[in-house]
C-alpha atoms as a PDB file:
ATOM      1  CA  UNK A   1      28.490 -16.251 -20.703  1.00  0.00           C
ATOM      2  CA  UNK A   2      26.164 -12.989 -19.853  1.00  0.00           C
ATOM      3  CA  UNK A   3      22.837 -13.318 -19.529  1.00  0.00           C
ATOM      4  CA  UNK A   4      20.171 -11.564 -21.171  1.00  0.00           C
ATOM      5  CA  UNK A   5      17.630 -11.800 -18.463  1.00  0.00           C
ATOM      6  CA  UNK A   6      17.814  -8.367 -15.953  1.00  0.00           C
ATOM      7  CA  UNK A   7      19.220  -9.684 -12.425  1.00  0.00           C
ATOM      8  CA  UNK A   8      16.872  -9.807  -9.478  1.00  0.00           C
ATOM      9  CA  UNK A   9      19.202  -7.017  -7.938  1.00  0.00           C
ATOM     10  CA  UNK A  10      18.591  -4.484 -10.959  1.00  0.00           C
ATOM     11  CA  UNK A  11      15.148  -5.188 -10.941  1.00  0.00           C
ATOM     12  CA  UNK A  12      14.928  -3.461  -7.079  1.00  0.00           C
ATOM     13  CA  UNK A  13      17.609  -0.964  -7.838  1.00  0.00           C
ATOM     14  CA  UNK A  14      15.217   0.543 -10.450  1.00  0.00           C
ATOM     15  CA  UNK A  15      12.158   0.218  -7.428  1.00  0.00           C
ATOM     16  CA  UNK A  16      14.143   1.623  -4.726  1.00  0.00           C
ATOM     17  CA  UNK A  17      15.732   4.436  -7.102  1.00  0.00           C
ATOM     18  CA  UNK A  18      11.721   5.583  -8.350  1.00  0.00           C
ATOM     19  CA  UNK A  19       9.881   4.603  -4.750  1.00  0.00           C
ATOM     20  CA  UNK A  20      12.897   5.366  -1.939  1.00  0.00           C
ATOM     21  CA  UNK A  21      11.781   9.062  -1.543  1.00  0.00           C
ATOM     22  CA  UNK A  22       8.117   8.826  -1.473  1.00  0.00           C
ATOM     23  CA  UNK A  23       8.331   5.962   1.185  1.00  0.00           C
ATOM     24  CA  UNK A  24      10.665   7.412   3.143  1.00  0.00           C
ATOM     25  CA  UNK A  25       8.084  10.370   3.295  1.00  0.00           C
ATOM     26  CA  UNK A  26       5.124   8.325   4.323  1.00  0.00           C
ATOM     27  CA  UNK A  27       7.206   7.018   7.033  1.00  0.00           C
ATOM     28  CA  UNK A  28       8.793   9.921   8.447  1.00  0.00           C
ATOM     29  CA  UNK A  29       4.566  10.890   8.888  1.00  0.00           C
ATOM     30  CA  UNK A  30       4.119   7.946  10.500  1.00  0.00           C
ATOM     31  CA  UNK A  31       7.512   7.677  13.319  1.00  0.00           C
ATOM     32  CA  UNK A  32       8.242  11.008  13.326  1.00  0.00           C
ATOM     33  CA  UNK A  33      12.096  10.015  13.233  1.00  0.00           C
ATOM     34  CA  UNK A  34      14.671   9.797  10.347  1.00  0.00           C
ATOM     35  CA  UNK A  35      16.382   6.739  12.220  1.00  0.00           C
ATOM     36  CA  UNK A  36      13.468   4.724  12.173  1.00  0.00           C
ATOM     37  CA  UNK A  37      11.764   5.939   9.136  1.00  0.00           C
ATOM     38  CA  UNK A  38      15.205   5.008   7.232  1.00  0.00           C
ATOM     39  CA  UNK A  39      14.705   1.881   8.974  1.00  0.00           C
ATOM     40  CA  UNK A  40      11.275   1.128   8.017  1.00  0.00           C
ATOM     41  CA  UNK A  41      12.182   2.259   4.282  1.00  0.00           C
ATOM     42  CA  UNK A  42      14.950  -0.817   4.505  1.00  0.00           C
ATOM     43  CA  UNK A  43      12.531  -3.148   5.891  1.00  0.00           C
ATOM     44  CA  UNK A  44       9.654  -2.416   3.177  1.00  0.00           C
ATOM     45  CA  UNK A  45      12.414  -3.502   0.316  1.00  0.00           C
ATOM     46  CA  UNK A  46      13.661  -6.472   2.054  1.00  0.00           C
ATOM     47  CA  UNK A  47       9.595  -7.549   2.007  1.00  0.00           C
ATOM     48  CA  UNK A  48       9.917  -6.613  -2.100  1.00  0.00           C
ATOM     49  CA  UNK A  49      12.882  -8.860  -2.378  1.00  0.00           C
ATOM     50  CA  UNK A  50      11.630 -11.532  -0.242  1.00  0.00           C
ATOM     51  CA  UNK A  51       8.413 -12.096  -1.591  1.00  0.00           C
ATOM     52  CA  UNK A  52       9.083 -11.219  -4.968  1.00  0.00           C
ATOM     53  CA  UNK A  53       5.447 -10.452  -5.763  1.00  0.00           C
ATOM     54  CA  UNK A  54       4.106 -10.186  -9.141  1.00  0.00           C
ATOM     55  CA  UNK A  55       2.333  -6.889  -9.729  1.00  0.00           C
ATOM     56  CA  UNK A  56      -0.078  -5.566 -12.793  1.00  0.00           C
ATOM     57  CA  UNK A  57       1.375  -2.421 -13.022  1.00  0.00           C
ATOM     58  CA  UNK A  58       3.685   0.697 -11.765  1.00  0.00           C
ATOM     59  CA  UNK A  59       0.804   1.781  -9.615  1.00  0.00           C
ATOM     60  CA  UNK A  60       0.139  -1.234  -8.430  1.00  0.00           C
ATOM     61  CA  UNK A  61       3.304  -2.170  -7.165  1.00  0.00           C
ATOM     62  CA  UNK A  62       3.546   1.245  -5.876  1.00  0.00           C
ATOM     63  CA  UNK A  63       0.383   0.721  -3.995  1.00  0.00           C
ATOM     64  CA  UNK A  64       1.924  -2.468  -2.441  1.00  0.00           C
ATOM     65  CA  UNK A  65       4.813  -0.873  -1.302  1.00  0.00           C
ATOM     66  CA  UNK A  66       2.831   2.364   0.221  1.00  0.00           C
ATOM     67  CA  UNK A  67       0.845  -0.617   1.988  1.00  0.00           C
ATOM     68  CA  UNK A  68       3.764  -2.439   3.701  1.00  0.00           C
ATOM     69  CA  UNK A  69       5.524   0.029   4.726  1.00  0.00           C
ATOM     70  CA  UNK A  70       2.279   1.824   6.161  1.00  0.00           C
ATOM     71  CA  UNK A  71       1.528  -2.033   8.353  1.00  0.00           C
ATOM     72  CA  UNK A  72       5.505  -1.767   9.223  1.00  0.00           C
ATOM     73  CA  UNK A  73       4.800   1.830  10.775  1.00  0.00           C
ATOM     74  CA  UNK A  74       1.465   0.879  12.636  1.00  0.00           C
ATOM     75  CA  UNK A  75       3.633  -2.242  14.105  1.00  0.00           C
ATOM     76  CA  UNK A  76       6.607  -0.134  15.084  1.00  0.00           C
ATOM     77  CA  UNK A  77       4.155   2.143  16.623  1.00  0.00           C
ATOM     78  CA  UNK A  78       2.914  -0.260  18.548  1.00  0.00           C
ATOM     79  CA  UNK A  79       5.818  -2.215  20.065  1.00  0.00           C
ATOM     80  CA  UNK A  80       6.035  -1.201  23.649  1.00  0.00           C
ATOM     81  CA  UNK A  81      10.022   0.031  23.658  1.00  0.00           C
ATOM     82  CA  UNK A  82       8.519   3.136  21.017  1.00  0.00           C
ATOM     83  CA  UNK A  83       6.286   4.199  23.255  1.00  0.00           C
ATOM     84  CA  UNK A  84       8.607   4.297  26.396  1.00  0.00           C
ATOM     85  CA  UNK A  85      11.313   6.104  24.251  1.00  0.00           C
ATOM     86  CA  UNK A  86      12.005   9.941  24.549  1.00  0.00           C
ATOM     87  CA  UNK A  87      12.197  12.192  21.636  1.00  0.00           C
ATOM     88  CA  UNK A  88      14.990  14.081  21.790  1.00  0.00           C
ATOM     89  CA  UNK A  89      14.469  18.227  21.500  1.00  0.00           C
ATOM     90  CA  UNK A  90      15.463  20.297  18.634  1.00  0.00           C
ATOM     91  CA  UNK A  91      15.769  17.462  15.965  1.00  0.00           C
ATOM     92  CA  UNK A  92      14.118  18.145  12.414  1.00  0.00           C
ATOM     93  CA  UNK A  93      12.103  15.386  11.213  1.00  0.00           C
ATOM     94  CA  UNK A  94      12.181  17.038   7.590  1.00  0.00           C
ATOM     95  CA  UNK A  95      14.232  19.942   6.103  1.00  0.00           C
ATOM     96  CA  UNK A  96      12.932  22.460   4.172  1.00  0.00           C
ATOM     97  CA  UNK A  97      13.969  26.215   3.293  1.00  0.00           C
ATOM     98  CA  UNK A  98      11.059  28.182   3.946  1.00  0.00           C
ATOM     99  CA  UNK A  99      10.044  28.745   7.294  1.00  0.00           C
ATOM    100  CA  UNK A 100       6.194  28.563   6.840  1.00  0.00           C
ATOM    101  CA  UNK A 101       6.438  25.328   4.820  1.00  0.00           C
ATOM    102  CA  UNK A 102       8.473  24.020   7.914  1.00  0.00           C
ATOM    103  CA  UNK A 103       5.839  25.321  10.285  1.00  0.00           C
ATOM    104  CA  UNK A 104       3.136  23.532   8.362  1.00  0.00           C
ATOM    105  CA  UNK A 105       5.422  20.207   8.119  1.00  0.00           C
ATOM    106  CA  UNK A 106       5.715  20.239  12.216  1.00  0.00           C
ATOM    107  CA  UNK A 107       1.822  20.514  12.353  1.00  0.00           C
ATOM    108  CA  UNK A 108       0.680  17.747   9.807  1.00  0.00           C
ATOM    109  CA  UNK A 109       3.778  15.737  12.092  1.00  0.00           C
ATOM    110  CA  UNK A 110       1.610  16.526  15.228  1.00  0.00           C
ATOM    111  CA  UNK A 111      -1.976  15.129  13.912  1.00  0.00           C
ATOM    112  CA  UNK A 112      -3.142  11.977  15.411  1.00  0.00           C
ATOM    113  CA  UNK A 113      -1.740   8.989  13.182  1.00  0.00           C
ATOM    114  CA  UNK A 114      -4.924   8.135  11.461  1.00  0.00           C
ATOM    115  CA  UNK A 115      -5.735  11.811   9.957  1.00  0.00           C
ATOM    116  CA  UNK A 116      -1.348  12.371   9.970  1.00  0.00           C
ATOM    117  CA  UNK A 117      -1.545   9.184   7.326  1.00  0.00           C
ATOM    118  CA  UNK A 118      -4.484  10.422   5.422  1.00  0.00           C
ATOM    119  CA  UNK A 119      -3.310  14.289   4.624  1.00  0.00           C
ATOM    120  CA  UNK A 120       0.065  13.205   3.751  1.00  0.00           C
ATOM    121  CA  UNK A 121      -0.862  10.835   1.255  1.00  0.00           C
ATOM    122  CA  UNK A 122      -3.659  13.425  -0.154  1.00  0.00           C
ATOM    123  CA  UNK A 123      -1.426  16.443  -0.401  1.00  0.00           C
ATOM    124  CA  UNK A 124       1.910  15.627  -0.413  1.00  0.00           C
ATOM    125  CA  UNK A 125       1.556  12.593  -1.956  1.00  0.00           C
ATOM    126  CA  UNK A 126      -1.234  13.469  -4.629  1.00  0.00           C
ATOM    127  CA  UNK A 127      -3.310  10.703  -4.289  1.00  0.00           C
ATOM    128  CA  UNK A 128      -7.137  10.686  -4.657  1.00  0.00           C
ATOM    129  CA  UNK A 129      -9.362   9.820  -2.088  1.00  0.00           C
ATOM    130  CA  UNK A 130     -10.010   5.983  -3.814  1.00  0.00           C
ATOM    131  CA  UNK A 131      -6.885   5.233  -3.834  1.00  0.00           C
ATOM    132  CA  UNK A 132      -6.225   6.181  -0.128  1.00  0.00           C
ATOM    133  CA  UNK A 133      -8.873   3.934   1.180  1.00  0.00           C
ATOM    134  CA  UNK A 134      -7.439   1.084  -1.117  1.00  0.00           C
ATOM    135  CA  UNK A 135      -3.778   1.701   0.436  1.00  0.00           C
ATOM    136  CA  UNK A 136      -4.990   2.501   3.872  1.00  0.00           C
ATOM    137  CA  UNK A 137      -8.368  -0.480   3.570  1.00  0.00           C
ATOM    138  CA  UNK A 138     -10.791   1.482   4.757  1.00  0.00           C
ATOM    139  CA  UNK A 139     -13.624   2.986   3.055  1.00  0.00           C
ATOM    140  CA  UNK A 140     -13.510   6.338   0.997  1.00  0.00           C
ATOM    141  CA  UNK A 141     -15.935   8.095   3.738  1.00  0.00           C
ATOM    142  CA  UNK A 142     -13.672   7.394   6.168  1.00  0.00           C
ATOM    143  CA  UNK A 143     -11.366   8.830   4.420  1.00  0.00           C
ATOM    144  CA  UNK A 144     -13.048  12.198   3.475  1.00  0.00           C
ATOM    145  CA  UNK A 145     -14.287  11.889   7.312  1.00  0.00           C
ATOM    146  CA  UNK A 146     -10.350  11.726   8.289  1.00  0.00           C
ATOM    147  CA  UNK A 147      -9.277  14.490   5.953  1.00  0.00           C
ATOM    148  CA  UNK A 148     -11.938  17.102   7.007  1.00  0.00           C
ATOM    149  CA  UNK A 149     -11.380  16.428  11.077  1.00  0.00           C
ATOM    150  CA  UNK A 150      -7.379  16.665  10.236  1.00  0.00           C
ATOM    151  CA  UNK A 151      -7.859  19.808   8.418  1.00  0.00           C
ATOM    152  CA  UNK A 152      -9.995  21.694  10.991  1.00  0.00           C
ATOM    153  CA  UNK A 153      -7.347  20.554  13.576  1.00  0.00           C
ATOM    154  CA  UNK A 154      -4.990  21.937  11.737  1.00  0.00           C
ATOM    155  CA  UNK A 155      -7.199  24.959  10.933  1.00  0.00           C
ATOM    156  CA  UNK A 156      -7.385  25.214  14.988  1.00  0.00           C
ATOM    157  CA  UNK A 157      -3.606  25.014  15.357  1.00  0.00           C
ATOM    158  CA  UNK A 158      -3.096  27.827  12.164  1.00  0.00           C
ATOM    159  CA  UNK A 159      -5.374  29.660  14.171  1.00  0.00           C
ATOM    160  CA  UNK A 160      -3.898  29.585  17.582  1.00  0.00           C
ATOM    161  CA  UNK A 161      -0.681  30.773  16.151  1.00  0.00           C
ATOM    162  CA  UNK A 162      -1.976  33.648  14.555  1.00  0.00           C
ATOM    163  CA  UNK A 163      -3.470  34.976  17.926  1.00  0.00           C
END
Protein backbone atom coordinates (compact mmCIF):
# COMPACT_ATOMS: atom_id res chain seq x y z
CA UNK A 1 0.00 0.00 0.00
CA UNK A 2 1.44 3.67 -1.13
CA UNK A 3 1.10 6.32 0.90
CA UNK A 4 -0.32 9.55 0.27
CA UNK A 5 1.74 11.52 2.66
CA UNK A 6 5.18 13.09 0.72
CA UNK A 7 8.31 11.11 2.30
CA UNK A 8 10.65 12.96 4.59
CA UNK A 9 13.33 12.40 1.75
CA UNK A 10 11.19 14.32 -1.01
CA UNK A 11 10.44 16.89 1.27
CA UNK A 12 14.56 17.87 1.36
CA UNK A 13 15.05 16.92 -2.22
CA UNK A 14 12.69 19.81 -3.14
CA UNK A 15 14.93 22.17 -0.30
CA UNK A 16 18.21 21.14 -1.46
CA UNK A 17 17.12 21.32 -5.32
CA UNK A 18 15.66 25.37 -4.66
CA UNK A 19 18.43 26.33 -1.71
CA UNK A 20 21.79 24.08 -2.84
CA UNK A 21 23.13 26.95 -5.08
CA UNK A 22 22.53 29.95 -3.04
CA UNK A 23 24.16 28.20 0.05
CA UNK A 24 26.82 26.91 -1.58
CA UNK A 25 27.47 30.65 -2.59
CA UNK A 26 27.32 32.08 0.87
CA UNK A 27 29.79 29.55 1.81
CA UNK A 28 32.27 29.68 -0.79
CA UNK A 29 32.31 33.77 0.70
CA UNK A 30 32.83 32.57 3.82
CA UNK A 31 35.93 29.46 3.33
CA UNK A 32 37.09 30.58 0.32
CA UNK A 33 37.32 26.78 -0.84
CA UNK A 34 34.96 24.55 -2.96
CA UNK A 35 36.04 21.44 -0.73
CA UNK A 36 34.90 22.87 2.30
CA UNK A 37 32.16 25.04 1.13
CA UNK A 38 30.64 21.68 -0.51
CA UNK A 39 31.22 20.42 2.83
CA UNK A 40 29.54 22.97 4.80
CA UNK A 41 26.53 22.89 2.15
CA UNK A 42 26.23 18.92 3.29
CA UNK A 43 26.42 19.72 6.83
CA UNK A 44 23.64 22.63 6.74
CA UNK A 45 21.07 19.79 5.22
CA UNK A 46 21.97 17.13 7.56
CA UNK A 47 20.94 20.03 10.43
CA UNK A 48 17.44 20.36 8.10
CA UNK A 49 16.96 16.66 8.30
CA UNK A 50 17.93 16.27 11.79
CA UNK A 51 15.97 18.75 13.38
CA UNK A 52 13.19 18.73 11.17
CA UNK A 53 12.10 22.25 12.10
CA UNK A 54 8.80 23.63 11.38
CA UNK A 55 8.99 26.88 9.44
CA UNK A 56 6.14 29.71 8.52
CA UNK A 57 7.13 30.12 5.22
CA UNK A 58 9.65 29.75 2.03
CA UNK A 59 11.54 32.71 3.36
CA UNK A 60 11.61 31.67 6.50
CA UNK A 61 13.01 28.45 6.10
CA UNK A 62 15.31 30.00 3.72
CA UNK A 63 16.41 32.37 6.37
CA UNK A 64 17.12 29.34 8.67
CA UNK A 65 19.15 27.68 6.36
CA UNK A 66 21.26 31.02 5.31
CA UNK A 67 21.67 31.11 9.29
CA UNK A 68 23.18 27.62 9.87
CA UNK A 69 25.19 27.39 7.39
CA UNK A 70 26.57 31.05 8.09
CA UNK A 71 27.30 29.61 12.29
CA UNK A 72 28.84 26.34 10.40
CA UNK A 73 31.30 28.78 8.43
CA UNK A 74 32.21 31.07 11.50
CA UNK A 75 32.97 27.55 13.41
CA UNK A 76 35.02 26.10 10.59
CA UNK A 77 36.77 29.33 10.55
CA UNK A 78 37.63 29.08 13.74
CA UNK A 79 38.91 25.54 14.37
CA UNK A 80 42.62 25.79 14.71
CA UNK A 81 43.65 23.04 11.75
CA UNK A 82 41.90 26.02 9.11
CA UNK A 83 43.97 28.41 10.16
CA UNK A 84 47.31 26.40 10.02
CA UNK A 85 46.30 25.10 6.49
CA UNK A 86 47.88 26.51 3.21
CA UNK A 87 45.88 27.60 0.31
CA UNK A 88 47.06 26.21 -2.53
CA UNK A 89 47.99 28.83 -5.66
CA UNK A 90 46.11 29.14 -8.80
CA UNK A 91 42.78 27.47 -7.63
CA UNK A 92 39.40 29.33 -8.59
CA UNK A 93 37.09 29.64 -5.81
CA UNK A 94 34.22 30.54 -8.43
CA UNK A 95 34.06 30.35 -12.27
CA UNK A 96 32.82 32.83 -14.30
CA UNK A 97 33.33 33.93 -18.10
CA UNK A 98 34.09 37.42 -17.98
CA UNK A 99 37.24 38.49 -16.75
CA UNK A 100 36.14 41.69 -14.85
CA UNK A 101 33.28 39.84 -13.11
CA UNK A 102 36.10 37.34 -12.01
CA UNK A 103 38.30 40.20 -10.90
CA UNK A 104 35.51 41.62 -8.80
CA UNK A 105 34.62 37.94 -7.39
CA UNK A 106 38.51 37.59 -6.13
CA UNK A 107 38.10 41.05 -4.36
CA UNK A 108 34.67 40.64 -2.48
CA UNK A 109 36.69 36.89 -1.63
CA UNK A 110 39.52 39.07 -0.09
CA UNK A 111 37.28 41.42 2.35
CA UNK A 112 37.52 40.73 5.96
CA UNK A 113 34.73 38.03 6.85
CA UNK A 114 32.34 40.34 8.52
CA UNK A 115 31.94 43.00 5.48
CA UNK A 116 32.83 39.55 2.85
CA UNK A 117 29.33 38.13 4.56
CA UNK A 118 27.46 41.33 4.38
CA UNK A 119 28.10 42.37 0.45
CA UNK A 120 27.49 38.96 -0.68
CA UNK A 121 24.27 38.57 0.79
CA UNK A 122 23.30 42.35 -0.36
CA UNK A 123 24.36 42.03 -3.95
CA UNK A 124 24.64 38.77 -4.97
CA UNK A 125 22.19 37.52 -2.93
CA UNK A 126 19.51 40.43 -3.16
CA UNK A 127 18.64 40.74 0.19
CA UNK A 128 17.67 44.00 1.98
CA UNK A 129 19.45 45.37 4.67
CA UNK A 130 16.54 43.97 7.44
CA UNK A 131 16.79 40.91 6.47
CA UNK A 132 20.66 40.75 6.68
CA UNK A 133 20.76 41.79 10.24
CA UNK A 134 17.96 39.14 10.98
CA UNK A 135 20.19 36.30 9.21
CA UNK A 136 23.47 37.66 10.38
CA UNK A 137 21.71 38.98 14.32
CA UNK A 138 23.05 42.04 14.39
CA UNK A 139 21.46 45.29 14.01
CA UNK A 140 20.60 47.00 10.58
CA UNK A 141 23.32 49.91 11.35
CA UNK A 142 25.74 47.55 11.62
CA UNK A 143 24.92 46.39 8.72
CA UNK A 144 24.81 49.61 6.56
CA UNK A 145 28.11 50.40 8.76
CA UNK A 146 29.61 46.93 7.27
CA UNK A 147 28.45 47.53 3.73
CA UNK A 148 29.82 51.13 3.35
CA UNK A 149 33.51 50.19 5.02
CA UNK A 150 33.44 46.93 2.55
CA UNK A 151 32.64 49.03 -0.34
CA UNK A 152 35.29 51.77 0.12
CA UNK A 153 37.78 48.85 0.61
CA UNK A 154 36.87 47.61 -2.31
CA UNK A 155 36.70 51.10 -3.88
CA UNK A 156 40.55 51.28 -2.58
CA UNK A 157 41.44 47.94 -4.18
CA UNK A 158 39.40 49.07 -7.78
CA UNK A 159 41.49 51.91 -7.40
CA UNK A 160 44.90 50.52 -6.88
CA UNK A 161 44.44 48.44 -9.93
CA UNK A 162 43.63 51.10 -12.12
CA UNK A 163 46.96 52.97 -11.26
Amino acid sequence: MQRSVPQLGDHVMKVYETYADTLFRIAMVHLGRREDAEEATQDTFIKLIEKAPTFNDAEHQKAWLIRVITNHCKSLLGRGWRKREVKLEGVDPLTTDNPEDHALIELVLSLPVKYRSVVHLYYYEDYPIREISEILEISESAVKMRLKRGRQLLKLELEGEEL
